[in-house]
N, C-alpha and C. Protein backbone atom coordinates (compact mmCIF):
# COMPACT_ATOMS: atom_id res chain seq x y z
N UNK A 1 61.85 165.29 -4.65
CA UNK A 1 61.66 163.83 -4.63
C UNK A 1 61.43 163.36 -6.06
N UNK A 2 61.00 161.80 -6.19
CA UNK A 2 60.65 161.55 -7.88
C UNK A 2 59.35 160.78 -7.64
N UNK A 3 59.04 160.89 -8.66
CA UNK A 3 57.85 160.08 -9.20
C UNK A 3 57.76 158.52 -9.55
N UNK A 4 57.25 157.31 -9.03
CA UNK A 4 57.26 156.61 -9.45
C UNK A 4 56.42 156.29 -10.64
N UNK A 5 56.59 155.37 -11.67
CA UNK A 5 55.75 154.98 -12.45
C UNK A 5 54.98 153.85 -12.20
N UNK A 6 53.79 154.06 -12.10
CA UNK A 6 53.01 153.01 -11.15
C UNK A 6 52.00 152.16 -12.65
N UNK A 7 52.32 152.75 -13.71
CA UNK A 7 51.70 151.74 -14.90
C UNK A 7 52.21 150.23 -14.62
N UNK A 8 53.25 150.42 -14.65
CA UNK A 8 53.63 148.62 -14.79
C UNK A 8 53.22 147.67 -13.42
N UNK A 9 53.32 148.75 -12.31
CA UNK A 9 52.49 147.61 -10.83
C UNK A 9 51.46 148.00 -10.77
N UNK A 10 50.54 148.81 -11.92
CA UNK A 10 49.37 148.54 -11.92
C UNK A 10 48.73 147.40 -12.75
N UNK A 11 49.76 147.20 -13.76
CA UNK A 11 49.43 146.14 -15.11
C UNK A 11 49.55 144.90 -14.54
N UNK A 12 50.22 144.37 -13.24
CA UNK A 12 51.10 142.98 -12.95
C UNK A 12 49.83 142.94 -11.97
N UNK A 13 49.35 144.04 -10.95
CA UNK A 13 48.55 143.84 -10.08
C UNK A 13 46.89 142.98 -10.33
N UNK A 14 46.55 144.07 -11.39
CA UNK A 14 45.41 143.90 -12.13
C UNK A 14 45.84 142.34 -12.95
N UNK A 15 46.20 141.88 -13.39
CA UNK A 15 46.35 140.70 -14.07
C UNK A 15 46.18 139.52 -13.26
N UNK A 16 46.60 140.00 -11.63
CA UNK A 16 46.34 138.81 -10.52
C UNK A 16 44.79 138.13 -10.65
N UNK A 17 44.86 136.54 -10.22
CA UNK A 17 43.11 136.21 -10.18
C UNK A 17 43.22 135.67 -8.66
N UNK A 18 42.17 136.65 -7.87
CA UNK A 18 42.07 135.42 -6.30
C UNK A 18 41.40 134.23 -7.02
N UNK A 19 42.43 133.15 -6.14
CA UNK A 19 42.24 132.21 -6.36
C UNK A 19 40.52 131.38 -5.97
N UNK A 20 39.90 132.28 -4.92
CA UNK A 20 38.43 132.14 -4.43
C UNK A 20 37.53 131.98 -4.97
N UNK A 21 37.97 133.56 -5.85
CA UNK A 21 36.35 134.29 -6.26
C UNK A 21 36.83 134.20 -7.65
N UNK A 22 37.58 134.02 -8.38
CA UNK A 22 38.34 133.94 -9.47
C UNK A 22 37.65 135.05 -9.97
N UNK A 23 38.34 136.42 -9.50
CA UNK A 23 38.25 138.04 -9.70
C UNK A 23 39.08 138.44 -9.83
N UNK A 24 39.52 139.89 -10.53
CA UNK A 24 40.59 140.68 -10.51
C UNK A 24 40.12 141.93 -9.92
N UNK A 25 41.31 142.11 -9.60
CA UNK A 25 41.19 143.66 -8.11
C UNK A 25 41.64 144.68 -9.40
N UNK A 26 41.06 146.06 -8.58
CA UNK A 26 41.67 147.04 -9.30
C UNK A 26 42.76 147.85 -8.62
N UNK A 27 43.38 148.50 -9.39
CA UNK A 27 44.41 149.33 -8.61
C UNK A 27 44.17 150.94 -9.15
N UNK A 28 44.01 151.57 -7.95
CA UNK A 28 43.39 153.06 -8.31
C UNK A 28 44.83 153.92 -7.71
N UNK A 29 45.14 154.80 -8.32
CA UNK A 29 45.76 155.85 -7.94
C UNK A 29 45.28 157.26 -7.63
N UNK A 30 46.11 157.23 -6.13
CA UNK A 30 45.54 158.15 -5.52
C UNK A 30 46.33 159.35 -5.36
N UNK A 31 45.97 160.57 -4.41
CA UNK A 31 47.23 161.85 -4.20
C UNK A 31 47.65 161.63 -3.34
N UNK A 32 47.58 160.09 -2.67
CA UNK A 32 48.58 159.90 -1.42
C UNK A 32 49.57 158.54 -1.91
N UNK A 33 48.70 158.49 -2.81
CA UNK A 33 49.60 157.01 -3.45
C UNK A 33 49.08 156.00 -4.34
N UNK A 34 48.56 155.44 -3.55
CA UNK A 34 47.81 154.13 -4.47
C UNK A 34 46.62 153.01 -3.73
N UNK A 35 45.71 152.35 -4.31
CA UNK A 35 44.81 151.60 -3.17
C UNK A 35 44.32 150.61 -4.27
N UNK A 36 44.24 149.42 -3.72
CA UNK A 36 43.76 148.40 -4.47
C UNK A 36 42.53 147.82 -3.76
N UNK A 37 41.41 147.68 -4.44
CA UNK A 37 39.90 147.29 -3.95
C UNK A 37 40.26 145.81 -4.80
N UNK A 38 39.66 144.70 -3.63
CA UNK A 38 39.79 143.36 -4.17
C UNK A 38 38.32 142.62 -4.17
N UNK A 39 38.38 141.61 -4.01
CA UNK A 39 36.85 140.97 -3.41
C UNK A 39 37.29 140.83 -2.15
N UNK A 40 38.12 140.21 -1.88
CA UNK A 40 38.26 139.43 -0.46
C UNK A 40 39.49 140.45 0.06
N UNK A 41 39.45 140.43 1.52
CA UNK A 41 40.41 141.23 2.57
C UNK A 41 41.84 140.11 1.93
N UNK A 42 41.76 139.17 2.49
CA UNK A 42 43.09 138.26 2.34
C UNK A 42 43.64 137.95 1.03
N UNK A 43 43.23 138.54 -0.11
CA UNK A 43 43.48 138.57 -1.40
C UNK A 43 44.08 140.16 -1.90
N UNK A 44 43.52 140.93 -1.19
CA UNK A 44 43.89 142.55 -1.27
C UNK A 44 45.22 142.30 -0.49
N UNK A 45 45.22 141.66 0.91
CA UNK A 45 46.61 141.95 1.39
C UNK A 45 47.84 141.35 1.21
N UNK A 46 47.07 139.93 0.30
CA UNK A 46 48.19 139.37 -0.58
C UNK A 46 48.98 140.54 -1.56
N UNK A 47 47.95 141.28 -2.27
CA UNK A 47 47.90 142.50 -3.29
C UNK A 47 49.07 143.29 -3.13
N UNK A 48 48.37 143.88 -1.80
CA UNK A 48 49.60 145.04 -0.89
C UNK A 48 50.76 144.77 -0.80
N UNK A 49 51.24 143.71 -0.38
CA UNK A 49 52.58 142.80 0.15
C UNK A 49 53.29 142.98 -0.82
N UNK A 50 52.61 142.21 -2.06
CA UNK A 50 53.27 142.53 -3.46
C UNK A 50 53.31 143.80 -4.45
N UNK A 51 52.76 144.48 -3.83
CA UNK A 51 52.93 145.88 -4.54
C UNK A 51 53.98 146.41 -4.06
N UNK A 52 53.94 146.32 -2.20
CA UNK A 52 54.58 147.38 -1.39
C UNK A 52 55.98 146.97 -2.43
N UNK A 53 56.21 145.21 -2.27
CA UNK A 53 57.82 144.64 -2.57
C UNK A 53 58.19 145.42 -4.22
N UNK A 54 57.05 145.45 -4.92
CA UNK A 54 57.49 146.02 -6.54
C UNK A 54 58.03 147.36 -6.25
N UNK A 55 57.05 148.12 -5.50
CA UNK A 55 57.63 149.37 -5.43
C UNK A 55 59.08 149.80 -4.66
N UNK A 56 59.54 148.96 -3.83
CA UNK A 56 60.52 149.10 -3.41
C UNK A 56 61.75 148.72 -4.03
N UNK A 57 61.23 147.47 -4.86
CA UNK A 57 62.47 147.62 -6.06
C UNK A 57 62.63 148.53 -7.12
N UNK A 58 61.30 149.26 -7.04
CA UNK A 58 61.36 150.24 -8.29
C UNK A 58 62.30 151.56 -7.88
N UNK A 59 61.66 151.79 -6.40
CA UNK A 59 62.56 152.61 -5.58
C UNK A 59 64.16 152.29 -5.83
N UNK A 60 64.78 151.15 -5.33
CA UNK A 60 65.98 151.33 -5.71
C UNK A 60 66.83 151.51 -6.64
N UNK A 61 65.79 151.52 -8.04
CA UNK A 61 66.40 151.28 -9.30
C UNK A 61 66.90 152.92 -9.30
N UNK A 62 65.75 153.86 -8.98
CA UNK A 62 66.05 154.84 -9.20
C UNK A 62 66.75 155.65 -8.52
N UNK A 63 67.07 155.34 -7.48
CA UNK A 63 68.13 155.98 -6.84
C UNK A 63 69.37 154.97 -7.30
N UNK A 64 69.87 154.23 -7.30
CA UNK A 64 70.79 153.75 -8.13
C UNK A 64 70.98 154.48 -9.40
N UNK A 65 69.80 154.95 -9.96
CA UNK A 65 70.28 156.06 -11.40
C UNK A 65 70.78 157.06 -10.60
N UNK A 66 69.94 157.46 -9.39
CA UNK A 66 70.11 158.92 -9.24
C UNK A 66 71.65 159.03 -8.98
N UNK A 67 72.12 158.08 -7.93
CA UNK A 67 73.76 158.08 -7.27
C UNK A 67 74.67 157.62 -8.80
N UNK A 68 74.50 156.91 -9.77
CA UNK A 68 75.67 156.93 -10.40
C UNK A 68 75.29 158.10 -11.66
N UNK A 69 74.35 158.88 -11.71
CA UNK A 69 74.31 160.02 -12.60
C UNK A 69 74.95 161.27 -11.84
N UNK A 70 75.01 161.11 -9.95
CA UNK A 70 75.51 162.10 -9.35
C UNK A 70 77.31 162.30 -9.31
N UNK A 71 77.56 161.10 -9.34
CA UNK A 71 78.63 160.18 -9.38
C UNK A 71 79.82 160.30 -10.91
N UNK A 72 79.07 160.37 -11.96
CA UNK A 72 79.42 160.97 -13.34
C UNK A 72 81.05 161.95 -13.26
N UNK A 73 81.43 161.87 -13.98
CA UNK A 73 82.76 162.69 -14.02
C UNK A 73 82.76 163.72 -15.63
């Protein structure tokens, strides 16, 4: 499998302010993945939503390398 690089949706995450508590969440990496501690539940799952979506574009980037480096002549 590959590794994602989780610096940059940790840098975009952490930079968020709930709009509430005007706080920033952290984003911890874990050996299952990743977890973001916020103040508020509905501000973390704003968090998630937008992480899950970064990482899934990050996902495709790299398999898009992977298929046209497989692809190569």
């Amino acid at each position: 499998m590959f590794d994602l690089n989780y610096d940059q949706i940790k840098k975009e995450i952490e930079s968020e302010v709930c709009k509430e508590h005007n706080m920033h969440p952290e984003f911890v990496k874990t050996d299952e993945g990743f977890g973001i501690k916020a103040c508020c539940e509905p501000f973390r799952e704003e968090l998630v939503a937008k992480s899950g979506n970064m990482i899934e574009e990050e996902t495709k980037k790299i398999l898009d390398e992977m298929m046209k480096d497989l692809f190569k002549e």
